[in-house]
Structure formats: structure tokens, C-alpha cells
N, C-alpha and C. Protein backbone atom coordinates (compact mmCIF):
# COMPACT_ATOMS: atom_id res chain seq x y z
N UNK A 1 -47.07 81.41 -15.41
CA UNK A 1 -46.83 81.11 -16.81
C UNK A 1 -45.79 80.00 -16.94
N UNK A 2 -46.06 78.89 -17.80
CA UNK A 2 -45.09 78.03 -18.61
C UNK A 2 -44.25 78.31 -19.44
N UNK A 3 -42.79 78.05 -19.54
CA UNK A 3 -42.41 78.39 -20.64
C UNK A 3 -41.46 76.77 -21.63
N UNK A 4 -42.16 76.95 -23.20
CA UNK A 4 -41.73 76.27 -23.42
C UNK A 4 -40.38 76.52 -24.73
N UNK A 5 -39.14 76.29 -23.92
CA UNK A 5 -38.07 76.64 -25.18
C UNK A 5 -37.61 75.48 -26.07
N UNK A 6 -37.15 76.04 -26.87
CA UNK A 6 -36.91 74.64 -28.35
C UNK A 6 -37.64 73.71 -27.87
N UNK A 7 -39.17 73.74 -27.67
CA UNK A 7 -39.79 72.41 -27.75
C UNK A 7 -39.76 71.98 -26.64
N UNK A 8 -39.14 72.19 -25.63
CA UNK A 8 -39.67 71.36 -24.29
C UNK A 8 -40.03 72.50 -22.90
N UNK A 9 -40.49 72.04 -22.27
CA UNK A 9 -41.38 72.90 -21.27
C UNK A 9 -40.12 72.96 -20.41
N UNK A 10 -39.42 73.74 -19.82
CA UNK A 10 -38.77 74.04 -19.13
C UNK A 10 -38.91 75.11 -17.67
N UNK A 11 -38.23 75.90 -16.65
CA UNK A 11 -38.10 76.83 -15.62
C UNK A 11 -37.67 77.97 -16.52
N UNK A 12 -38.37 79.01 -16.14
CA UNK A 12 -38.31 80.32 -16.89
C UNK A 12 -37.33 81.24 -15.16
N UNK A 13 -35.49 81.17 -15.84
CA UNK A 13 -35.02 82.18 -14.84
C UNK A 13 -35.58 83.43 -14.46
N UNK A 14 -35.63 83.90 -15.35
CA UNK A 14 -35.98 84.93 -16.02
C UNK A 14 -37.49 85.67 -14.69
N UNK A 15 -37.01 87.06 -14.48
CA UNK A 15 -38.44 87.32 -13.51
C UNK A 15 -38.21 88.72 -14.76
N UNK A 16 -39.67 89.29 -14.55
CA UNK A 16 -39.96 90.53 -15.49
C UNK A 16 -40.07 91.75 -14.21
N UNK A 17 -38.78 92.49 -14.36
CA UNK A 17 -39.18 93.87 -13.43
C UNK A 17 -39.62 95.16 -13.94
N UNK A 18 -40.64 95.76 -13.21
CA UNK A 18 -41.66 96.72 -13.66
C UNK A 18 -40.38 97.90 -13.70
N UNK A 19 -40.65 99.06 -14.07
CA UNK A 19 -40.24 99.88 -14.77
C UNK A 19 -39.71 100.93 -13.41
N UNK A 20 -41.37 100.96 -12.22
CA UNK A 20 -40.72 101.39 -11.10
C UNK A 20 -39.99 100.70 -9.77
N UNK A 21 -39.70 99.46 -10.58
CA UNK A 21 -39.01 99.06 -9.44
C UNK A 21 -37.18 99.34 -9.35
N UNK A 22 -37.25 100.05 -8.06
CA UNK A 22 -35.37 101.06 -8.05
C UNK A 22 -34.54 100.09 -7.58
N UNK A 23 -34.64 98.63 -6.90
CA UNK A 23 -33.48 97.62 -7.00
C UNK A 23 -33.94 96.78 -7.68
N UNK A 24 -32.70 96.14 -8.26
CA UNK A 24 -33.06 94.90 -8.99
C UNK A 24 -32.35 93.74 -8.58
N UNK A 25 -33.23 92.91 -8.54
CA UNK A 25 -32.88 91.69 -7.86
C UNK A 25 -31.64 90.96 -7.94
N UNK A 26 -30.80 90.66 -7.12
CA UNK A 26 -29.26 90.80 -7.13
C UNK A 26 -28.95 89.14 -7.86
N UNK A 27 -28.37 89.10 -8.42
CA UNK A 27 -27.93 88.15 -9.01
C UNK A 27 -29.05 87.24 -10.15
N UNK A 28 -29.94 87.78 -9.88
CA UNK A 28 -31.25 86.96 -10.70
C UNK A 28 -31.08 87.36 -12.11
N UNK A 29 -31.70 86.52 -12.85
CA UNK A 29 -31.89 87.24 -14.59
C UNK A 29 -33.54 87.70 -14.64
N UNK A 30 -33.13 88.96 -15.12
CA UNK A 30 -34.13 90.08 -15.17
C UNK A 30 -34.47 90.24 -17.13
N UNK A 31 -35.87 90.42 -16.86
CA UNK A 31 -36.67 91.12 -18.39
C UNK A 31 -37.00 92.36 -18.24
N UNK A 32 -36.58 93.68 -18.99
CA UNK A 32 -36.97 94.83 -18.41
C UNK A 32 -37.84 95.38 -19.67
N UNK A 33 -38.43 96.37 -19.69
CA UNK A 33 -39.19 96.83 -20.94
C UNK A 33 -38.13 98.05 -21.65
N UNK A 34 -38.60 98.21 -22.62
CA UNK A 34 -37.26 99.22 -23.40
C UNK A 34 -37.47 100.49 -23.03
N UNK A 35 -38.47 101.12 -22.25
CA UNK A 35 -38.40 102.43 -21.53
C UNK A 35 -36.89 102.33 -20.39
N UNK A 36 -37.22 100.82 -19.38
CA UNK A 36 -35.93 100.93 -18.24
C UNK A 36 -34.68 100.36 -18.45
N UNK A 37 -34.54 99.96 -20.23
CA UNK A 37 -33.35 100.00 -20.62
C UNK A 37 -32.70 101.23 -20.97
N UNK A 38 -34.01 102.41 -21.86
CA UNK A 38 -33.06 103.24 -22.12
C UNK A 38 -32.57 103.86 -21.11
N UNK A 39 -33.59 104.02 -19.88
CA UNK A 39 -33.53 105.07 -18.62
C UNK A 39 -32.47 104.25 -17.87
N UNK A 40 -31.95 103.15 -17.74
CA UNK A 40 -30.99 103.06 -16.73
C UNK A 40 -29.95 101.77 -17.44
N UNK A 41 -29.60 102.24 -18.58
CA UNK A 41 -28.94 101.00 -19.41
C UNK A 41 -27.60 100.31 -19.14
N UNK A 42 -26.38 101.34 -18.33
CA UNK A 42 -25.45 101.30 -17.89
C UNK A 42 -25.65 100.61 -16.69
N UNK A 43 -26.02 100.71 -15.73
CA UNK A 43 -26.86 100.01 -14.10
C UNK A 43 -26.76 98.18 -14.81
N UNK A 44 -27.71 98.53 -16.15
CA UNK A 44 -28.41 97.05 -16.33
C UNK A 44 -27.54 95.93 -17.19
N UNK A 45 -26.66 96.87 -17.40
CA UNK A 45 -25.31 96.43 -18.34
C UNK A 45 -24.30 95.77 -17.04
N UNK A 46 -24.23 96.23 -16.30
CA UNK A 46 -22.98 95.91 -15.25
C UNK A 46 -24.43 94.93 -14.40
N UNK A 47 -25.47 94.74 -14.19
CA UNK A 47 -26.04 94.17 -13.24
C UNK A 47 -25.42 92.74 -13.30
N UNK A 48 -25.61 91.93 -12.33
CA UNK A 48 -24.60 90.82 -11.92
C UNK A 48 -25.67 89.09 -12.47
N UNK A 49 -26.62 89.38 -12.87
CA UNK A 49 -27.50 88.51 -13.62
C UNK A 49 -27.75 88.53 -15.32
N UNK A 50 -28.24 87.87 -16.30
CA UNK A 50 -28.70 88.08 -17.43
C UNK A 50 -29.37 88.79 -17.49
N UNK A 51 -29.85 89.82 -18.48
CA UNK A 51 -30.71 90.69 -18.79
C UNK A 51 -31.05 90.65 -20.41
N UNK A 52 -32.14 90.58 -19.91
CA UNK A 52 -33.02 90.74 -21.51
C UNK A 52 -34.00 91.74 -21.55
N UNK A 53 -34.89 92.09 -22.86
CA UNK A 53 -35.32 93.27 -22.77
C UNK A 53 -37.07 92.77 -23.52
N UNK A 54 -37.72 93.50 -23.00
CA UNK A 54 -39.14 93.08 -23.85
C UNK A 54 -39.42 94.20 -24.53
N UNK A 55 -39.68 94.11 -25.80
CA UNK A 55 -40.17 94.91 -26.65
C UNK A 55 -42.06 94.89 -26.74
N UNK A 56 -42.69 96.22 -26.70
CA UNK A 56 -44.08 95.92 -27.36
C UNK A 56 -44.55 95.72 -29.04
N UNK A 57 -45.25 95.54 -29.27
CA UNK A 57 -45.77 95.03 -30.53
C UNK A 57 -45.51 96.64 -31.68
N UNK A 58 -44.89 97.32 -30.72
CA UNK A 58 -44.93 99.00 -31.45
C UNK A 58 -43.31 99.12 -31.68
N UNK A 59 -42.49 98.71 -31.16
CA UNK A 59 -41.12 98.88 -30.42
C UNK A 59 -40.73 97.72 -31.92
N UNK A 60 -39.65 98.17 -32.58
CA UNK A 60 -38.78 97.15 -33.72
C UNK A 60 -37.31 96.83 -33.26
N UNK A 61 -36.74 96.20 -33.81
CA UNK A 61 -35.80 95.39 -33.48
C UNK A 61 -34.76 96.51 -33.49
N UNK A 62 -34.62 97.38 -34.59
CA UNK A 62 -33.98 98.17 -34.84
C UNK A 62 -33.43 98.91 -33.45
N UNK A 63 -34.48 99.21 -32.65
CA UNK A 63 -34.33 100.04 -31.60
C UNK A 63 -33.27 99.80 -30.28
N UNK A 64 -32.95 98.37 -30.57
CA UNK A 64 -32.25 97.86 -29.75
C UNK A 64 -31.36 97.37 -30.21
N UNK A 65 -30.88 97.35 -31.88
CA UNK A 65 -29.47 96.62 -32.30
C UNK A 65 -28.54 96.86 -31.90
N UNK A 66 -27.93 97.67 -31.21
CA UNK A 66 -26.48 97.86 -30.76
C UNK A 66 -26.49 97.24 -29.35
N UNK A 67 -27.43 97.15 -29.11
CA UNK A 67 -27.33 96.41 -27.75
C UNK A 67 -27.51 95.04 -27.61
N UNK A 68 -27.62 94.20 -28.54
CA UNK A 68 -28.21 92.64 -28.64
C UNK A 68 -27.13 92.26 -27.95
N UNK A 69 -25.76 92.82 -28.00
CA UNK A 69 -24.60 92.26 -27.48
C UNK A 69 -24.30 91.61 -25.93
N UNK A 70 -25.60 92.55 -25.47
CA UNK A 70 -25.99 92.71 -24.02
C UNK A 70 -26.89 91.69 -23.31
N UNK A 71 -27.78 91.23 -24.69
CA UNK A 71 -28.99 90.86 -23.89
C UNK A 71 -29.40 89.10 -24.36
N UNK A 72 -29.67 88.82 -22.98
CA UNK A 72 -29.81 87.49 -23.52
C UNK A 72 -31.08 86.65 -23.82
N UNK A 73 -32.25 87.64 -23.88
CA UNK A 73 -33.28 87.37 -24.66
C UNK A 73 -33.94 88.20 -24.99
N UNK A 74 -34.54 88.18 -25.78
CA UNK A 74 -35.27 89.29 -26.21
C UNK A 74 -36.88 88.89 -26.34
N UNK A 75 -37.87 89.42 -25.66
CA UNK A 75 -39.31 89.03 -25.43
C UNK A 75 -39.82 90.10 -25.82
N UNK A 76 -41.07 89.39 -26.91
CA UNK A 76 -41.70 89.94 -27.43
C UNK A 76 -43.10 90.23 -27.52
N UNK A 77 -43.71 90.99 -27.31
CA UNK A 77 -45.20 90.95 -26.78
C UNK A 77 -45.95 90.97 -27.87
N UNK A 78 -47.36 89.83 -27.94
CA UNK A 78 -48.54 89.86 -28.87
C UNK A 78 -49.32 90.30 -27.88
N UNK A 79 -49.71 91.98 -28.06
CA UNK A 79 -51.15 92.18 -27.33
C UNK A 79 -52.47 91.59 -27.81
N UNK A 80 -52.83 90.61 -28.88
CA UNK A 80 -53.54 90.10 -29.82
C UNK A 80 -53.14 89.28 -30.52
N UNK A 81 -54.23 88.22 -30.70
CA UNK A 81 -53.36 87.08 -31.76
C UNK A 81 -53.70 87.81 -33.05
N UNK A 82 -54.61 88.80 -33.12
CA UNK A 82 -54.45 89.36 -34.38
C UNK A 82 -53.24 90.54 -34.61
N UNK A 83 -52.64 90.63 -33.59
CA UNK A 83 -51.55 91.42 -34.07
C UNK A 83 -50.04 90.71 -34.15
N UNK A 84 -49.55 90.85 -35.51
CA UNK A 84 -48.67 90.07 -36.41
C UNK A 84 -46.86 90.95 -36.62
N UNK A 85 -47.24 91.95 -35.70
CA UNK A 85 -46.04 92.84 -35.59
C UNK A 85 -44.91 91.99 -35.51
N UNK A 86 -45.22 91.33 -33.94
CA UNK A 86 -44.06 90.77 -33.68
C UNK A 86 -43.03 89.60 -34.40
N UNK A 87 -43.98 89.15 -35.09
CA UNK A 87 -43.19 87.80 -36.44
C UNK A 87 -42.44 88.99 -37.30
N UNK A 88 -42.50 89.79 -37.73
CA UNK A 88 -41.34 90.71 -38.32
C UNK A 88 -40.38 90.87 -37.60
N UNK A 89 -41.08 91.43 -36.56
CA UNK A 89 -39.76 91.59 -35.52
C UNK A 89 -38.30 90.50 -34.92
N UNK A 90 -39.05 89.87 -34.84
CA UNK A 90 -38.07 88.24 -34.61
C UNK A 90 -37.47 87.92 -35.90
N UNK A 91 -38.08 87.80 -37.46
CA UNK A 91 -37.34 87.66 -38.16
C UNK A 91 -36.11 88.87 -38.69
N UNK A 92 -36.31 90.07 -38.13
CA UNK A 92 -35.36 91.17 -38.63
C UNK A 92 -34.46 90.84 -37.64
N UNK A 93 -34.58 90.34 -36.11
CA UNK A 93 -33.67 90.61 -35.34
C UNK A 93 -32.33 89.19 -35.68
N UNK A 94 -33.39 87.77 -36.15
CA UNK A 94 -32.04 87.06 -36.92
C UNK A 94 -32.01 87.00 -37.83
N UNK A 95 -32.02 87.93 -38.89
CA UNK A 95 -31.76 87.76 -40.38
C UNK A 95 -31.02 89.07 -40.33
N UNK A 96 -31.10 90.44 -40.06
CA UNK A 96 -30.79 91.95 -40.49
C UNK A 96 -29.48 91.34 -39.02
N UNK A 97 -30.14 91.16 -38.02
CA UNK A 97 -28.81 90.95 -36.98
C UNK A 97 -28.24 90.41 -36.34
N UNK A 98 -28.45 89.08 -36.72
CA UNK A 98 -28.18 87.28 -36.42
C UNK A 98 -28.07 87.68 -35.04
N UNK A 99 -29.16 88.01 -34.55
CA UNK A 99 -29.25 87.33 -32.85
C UNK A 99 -29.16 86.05 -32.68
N UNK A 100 -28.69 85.58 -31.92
CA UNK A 100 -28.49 84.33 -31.81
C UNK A 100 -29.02 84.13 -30.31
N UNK A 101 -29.42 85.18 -29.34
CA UNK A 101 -29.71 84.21 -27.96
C UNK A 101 -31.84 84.20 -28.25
N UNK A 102 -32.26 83.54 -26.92
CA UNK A 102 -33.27 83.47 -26.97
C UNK A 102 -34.31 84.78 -27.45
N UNK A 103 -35.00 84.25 -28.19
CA UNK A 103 -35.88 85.19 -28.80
C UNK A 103 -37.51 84.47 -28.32
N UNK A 104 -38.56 85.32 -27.29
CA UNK A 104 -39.73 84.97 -26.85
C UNK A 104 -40.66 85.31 -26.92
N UNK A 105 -41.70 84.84 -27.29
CA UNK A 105 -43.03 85.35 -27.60
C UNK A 105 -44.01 85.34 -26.41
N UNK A 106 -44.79 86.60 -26.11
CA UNK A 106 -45.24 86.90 -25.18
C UNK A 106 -46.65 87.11 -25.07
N UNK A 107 -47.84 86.87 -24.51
CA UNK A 107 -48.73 88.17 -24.77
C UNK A 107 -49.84 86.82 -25.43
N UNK A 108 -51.13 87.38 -26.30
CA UNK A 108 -52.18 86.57 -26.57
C UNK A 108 -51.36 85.89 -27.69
N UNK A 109 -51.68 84.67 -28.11
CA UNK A 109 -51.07 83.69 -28.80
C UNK A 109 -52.41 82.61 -28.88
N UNK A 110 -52.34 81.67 -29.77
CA UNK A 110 -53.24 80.99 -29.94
C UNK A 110 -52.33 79.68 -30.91
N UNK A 111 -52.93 78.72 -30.77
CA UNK A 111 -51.91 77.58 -31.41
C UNK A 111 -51.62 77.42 -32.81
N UNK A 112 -52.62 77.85 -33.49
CA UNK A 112 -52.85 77.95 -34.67
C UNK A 112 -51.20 79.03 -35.33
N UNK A 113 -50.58 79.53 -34.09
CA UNK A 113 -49.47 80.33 -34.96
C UNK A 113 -48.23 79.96 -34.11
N UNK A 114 -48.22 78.94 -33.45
CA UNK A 114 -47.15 78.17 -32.72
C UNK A 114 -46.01 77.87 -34.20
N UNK A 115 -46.52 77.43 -34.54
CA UNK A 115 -45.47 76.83 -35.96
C UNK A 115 -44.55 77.90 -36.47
N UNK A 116 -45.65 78.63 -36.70
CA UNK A 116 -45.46 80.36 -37.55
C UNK A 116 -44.74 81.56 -36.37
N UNK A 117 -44.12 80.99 -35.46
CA UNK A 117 -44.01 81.93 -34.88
C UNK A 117 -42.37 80.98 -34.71
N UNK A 118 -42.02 79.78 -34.58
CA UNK A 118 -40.71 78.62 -35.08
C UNK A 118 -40.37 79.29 -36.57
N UNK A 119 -41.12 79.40 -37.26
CA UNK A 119 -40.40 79.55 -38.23
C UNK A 119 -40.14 80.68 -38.93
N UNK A 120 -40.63 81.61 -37.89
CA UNK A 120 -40.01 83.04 -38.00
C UNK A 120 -38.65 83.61 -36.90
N UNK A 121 -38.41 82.46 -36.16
CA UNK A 121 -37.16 82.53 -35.53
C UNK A 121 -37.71 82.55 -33.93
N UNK A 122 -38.58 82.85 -33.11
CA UNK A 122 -38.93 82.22 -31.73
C UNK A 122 -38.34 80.90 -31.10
N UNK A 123 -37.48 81.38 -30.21
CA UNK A 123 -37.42 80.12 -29.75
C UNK A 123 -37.73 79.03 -28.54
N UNK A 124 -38.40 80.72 -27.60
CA UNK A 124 -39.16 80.18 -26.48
C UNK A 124 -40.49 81.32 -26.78
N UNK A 125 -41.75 80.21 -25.94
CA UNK A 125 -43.00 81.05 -25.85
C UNK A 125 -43.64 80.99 -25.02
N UNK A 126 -44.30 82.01 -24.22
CA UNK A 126 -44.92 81.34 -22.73
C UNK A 126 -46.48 81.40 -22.94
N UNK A 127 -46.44 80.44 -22.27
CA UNK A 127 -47.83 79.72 -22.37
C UNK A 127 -48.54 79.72 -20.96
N UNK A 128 -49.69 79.59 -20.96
CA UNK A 128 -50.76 79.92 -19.83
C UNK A 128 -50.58 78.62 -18.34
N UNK A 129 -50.81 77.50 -19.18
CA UNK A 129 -50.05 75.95 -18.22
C UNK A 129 -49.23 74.95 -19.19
N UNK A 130 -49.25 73.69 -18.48
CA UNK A 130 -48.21 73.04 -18.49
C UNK A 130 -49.10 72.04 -19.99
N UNK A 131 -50.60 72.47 -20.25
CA UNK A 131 -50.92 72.08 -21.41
C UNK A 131 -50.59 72.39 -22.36
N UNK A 132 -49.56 73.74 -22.23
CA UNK A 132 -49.21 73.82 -23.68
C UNK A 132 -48.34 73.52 -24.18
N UNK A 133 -47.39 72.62 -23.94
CA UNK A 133 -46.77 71.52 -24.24
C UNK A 133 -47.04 70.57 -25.51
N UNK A 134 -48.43 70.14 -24.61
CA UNK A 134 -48.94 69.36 -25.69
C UNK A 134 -49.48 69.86 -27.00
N UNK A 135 -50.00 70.76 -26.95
CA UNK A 135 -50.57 71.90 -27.55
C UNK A 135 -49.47 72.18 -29.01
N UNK A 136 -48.28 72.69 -28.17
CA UNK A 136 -47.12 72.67 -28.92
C UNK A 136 -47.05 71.71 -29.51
N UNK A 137 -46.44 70.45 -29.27
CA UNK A 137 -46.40 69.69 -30.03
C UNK A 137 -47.52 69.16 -31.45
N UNK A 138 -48.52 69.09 -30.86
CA UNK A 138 -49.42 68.87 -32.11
C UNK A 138 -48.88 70.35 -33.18
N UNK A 139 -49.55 71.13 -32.67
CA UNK A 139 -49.19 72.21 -33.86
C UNK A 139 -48.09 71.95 -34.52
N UNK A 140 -46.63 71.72 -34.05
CA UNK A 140 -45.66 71.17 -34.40
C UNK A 140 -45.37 70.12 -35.93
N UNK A 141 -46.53 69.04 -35.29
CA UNK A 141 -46.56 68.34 -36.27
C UNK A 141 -47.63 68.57 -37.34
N UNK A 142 -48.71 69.34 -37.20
CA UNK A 142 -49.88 69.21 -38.26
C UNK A 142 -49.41 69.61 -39.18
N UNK A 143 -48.62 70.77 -39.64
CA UNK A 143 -48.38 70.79 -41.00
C UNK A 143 -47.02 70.73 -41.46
N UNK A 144 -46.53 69.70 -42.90
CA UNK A 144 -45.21 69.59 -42.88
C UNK A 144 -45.01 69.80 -44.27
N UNK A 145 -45.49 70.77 -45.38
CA UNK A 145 -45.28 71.42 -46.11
C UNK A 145 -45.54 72.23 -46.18
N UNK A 146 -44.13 72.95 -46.92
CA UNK A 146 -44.32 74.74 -46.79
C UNK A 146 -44.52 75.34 -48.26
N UNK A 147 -44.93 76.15 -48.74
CA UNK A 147 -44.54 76.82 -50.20
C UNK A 147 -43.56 77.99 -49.91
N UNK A 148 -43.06 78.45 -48.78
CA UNK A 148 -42.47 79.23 -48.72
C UNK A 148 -40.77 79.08 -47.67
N UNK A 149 -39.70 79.33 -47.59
CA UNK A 149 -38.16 79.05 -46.80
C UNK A 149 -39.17 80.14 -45.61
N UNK A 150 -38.07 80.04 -44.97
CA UNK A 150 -37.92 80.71 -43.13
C UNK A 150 -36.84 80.37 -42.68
N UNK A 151 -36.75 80.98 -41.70
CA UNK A 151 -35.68 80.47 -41.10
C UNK A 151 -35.63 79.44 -40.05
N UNK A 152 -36.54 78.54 -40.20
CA UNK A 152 -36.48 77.25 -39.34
C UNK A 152 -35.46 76.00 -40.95
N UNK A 153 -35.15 76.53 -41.74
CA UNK A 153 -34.38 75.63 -42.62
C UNK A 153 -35.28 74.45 -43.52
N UNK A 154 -36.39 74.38 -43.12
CA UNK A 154 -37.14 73.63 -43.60
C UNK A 154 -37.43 73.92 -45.32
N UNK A 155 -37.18 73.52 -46.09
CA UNK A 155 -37.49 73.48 -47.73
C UNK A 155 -39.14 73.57 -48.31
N UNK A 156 -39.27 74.46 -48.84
CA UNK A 156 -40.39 74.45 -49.52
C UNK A 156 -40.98 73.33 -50.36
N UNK A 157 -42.21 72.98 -50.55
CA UNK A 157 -42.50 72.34 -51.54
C UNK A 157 -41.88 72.04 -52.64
N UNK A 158 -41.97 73.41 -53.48
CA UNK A 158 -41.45 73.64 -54.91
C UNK A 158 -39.86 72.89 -55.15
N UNK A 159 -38.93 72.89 -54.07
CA UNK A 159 -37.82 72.42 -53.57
C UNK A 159 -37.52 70.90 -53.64
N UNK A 160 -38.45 70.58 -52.68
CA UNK A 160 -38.46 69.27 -52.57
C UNK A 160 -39.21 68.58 -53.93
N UNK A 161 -39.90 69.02 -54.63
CA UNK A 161 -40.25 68.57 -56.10
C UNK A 161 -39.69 68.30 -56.98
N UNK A 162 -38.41 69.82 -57.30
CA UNK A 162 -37.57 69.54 -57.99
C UNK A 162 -36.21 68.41 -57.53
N UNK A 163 -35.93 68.43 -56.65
CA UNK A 163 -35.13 66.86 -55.84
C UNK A 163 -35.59 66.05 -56.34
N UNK A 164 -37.21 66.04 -56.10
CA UNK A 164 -37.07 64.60 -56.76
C UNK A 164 -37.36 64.14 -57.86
N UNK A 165 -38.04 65.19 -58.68
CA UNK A 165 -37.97 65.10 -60.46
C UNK A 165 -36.27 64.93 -60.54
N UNK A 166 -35.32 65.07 -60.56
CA UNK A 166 -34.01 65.79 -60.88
C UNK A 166 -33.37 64.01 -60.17
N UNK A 167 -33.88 63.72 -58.94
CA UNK A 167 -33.43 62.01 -58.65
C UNK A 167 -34.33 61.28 -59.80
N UNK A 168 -35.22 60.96 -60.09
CA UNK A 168 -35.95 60.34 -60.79
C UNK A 168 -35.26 60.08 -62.49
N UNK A 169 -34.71 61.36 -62.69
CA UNK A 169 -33.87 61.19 -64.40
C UNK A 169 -32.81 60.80 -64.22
């Protein structure tokens, strides 16, 4: 897998360890699922690498707020591009609890929600190869009006209308 954060294709530290695996890789940054956070959270708290946690499309942000303090990304799984769980999830975790480290989208994805998944607060997403880069980028640019805020800061239509009725008098 590729991963591309804020927009550029980058090395993903990051390895994902299964649930039965009893060492963890010494100094590396680890993704664990929220079953082997709750089961060994203290271990994963003192481990000597970054740790982040993957949530499934069932699993809410909620479940892990006291611990964001801990973790330095938080990955999020689309078992389906028709399942839309996870864009709530990313926006509760920086709006209800201003996460601020990496927030990742995981799992089936399709380009068509690359944008929509920026402007619900994602800031890395992994992708299949090194085409989705490009991929990214177009989506990026195809659409550049919104009718609705997010938290990518970008201004709505309605917004930018009144600016410029309001410059115009």
C-alpha cells in the first residue's frame, strides 16, 4: 500500500500489528486495532515507538477520547465505499476533540470521495499504488465550490457571494 499524507505520496512508518501478535516490534511505530488497545493499553502506552490505533467502521471516536493523548494516528477503516461511517468519525474526532495528529482512511475508497474525505478532516489515505497520487490530485482539483463549511476552511458558495455583492456596493 501507498500512502498519501497532506497531498503528497510519502513512506508509511507505521506497520499494522495483528491482535495475536505477543511482541511488538521494538522501536518501530505500530497501528493496533481497538480490541489490543483495550487488552494491553499500558504495554502500548510505554512501548518505545508511536502508536496509533485503527478503528472499524462500527467503533466511534468516542471510544477512544481519553486516549488521543497517546496516539499518533488514528486509522480508519471503509469496509465499502458505500459505507460513510467513517467521515463522521474523523469529523467528531476534530471538532468534539481537536485531534490534531494524523487521522487515516483505510479500507475500500474510491476517488470520487477523496475530496470528501479532506474535508471531513483525513489527512492521510492509503491507496492501492503509487497511481493514486495522481488520482488524488485530480479529485483535488475537480470541484471548487462548496454550498456547505467543513473543516478543510474552504467557504461556501453562499459566502463567497455575499463578499462580493457587499465589495461591489
Amino acid at each position: 500500500m501507498a500512502l498519501i499524507k497532506d497531498g503528497q505520496l510519502t513512506n508509511d512508518p507505521f506497520v499494522f500489528t495483528r491482535d495475536d501478535d505477543t511482541t511488538l516490534p521494538d522501536g518501530r511505530a505500530i497501528i493496533v486495532s481497538l480490541a489490543h488497545w483495550q487488552a494491553d493499553r499500558s504495554n502500548l502506552i510505554a512501548h518505545n515507538g508511536m502508536v496509533g490505533i485503527r478503528l472499524s467502521s462500527d467503533q466511534s471516536a468516542d471510544m477512544i477520547a481519553n486516549d488521543l493523548k497517546y496516539l499518533a494516528v488514528v486509522a480508519i477503516e471503509f469496509p465499502a465505499f458505500s459505507d460513510g461511517r467513517g467521515f463522521s468519525t474523523a469529523r467528531t474526532l476534530c471538532e468534539r476533540y481537536r485531534y490534531a495528529g494524523e487521522i487515516r482512511a483505510v479500507g475500500h475508497l474510491i476517488r470520487d470521495q477523496y475530496l470528501f474525505l479532506q474535508r471531513c478532516g483525513f489527512n492521510a489515505i492509503e491507496v492501492s499504488d503509487s497511481d493514486g497520487l495522481q488520482e488524488w490530485d485530480k479529485a483535488m482539483s475537480e470541484i471548487s465550490l462548496f454550498y456547505q463549511t467543513a473543516l478543510d476552511g474552504r467557504q461556501p458558495v453562499m459566502s463567497l457571494r455575499r463578499r462580493l455583492v457587499a465589495a461591489a456596493e
